[in-house]
Protein backbone atom coordinates (compact mmCIF):
# COMPACT_ATOMS: atom_id res chain seq x y z
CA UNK A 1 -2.06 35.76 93.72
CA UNK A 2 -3.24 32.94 91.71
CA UNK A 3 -4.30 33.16 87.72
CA UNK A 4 -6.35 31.20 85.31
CA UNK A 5 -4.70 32.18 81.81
CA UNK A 6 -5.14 31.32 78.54
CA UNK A 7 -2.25 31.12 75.76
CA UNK A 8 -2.13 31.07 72.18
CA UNK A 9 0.40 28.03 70.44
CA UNK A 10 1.78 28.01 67.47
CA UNK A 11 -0.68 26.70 65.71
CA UNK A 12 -3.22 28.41 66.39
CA UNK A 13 -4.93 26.86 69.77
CA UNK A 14 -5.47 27.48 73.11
CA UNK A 15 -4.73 26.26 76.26
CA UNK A 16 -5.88 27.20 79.51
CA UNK A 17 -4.18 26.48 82.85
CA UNK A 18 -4.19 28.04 86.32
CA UNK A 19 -0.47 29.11 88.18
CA UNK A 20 0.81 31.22 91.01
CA UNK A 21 3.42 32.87 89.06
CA UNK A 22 2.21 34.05 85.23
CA UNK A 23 5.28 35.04 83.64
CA UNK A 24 7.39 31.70 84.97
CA UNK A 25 4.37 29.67 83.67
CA UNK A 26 4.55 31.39 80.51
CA UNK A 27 8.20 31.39 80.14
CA UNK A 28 8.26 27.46 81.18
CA UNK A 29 5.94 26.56 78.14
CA UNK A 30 7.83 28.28 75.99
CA UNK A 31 10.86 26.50 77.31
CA UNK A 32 9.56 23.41 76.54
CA UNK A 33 8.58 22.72 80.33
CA UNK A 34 5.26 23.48 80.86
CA UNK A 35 2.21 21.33 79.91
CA UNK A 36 2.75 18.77 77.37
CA UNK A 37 0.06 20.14 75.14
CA UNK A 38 2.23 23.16 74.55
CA UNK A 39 5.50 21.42 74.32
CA UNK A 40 5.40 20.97 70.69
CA UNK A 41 2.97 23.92 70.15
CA UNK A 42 5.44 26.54 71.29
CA UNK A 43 6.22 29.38 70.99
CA UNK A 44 2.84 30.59 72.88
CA UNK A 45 1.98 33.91 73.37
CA UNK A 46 -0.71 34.96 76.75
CA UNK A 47 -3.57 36.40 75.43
CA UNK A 48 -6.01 36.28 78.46
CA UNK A 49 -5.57 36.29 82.16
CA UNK A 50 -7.88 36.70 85.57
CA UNK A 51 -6.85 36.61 88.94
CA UNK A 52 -8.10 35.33 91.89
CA UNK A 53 -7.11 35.39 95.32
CA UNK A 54 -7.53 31.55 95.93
CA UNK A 55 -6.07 28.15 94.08
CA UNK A 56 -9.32 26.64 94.18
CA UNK A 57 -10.82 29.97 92.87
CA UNK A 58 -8.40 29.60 89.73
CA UNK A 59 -9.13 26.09 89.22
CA UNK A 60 -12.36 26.15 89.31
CA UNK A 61 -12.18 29.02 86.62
CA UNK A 62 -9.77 26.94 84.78
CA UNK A 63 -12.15 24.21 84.82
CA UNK A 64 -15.25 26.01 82.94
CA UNK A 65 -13.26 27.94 80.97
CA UNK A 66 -12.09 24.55 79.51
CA UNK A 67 -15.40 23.68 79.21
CA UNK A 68 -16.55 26.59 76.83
CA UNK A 69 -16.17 26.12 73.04
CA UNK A 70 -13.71 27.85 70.82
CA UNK A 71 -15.99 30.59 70.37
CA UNK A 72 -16.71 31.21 73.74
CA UNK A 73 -13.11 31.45 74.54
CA UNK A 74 -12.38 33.68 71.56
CA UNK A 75 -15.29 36.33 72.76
CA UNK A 76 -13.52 36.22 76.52
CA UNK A 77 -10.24 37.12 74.95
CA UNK A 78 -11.69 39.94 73.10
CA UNK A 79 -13.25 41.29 75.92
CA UNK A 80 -16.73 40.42 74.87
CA UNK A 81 -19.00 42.15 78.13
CA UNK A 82 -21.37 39.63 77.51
CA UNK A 83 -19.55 37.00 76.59
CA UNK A 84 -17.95 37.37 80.78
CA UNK A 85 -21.24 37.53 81.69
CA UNK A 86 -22.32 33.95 80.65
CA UNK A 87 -19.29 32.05 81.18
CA UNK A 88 -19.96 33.36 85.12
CA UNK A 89 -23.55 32.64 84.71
CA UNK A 90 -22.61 29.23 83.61
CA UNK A 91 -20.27 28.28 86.69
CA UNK A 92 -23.51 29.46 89.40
């Protein structure tokens, strides 16, 4: 299984990345390992995931969902119906 996540750093950003295994991803940003973004934004905490069965399906989700605005991304975490519906919309 592959997954297009999103964490929460320390300061109060996001990040969004794509892995194969979540909790090792999530465990090597907050071991300082991960992506550099996060490195000195740590500790991070997963707040959003989706899974796909495909790499290319997760980086291509990866990829618009680092094209939405804070906003956006803050409506996906929440679980905003609607908010699903138009990032998808957006990637067609």
């Amino acid at each position: 299984m592959n997954y297009t996540y999103i964490v929460k750093c320390k300061d109060d950003t996001l990040y969004t990345g794509w892995t194969n295994d979540l909790e090792k991803r999530v465990n090597a940003h907050n071991d300082g390992k991960g992506a550099k973004y996060t490195k000195s934004r740590k500790p991070v905490a997963l707040v959003y995931y989706e899974a796909f069965q495909t790499k290319e399906e997760a980086m291509s989700r990866e990829y618009h969902i680092k094209r939405m605005s804070r906003k956006e991304k803050e409506r996906l975490i929440s679980g905003d119906a609607a908010a699903l519906a138009a990032s998808v919309e957006k990637q067609e």
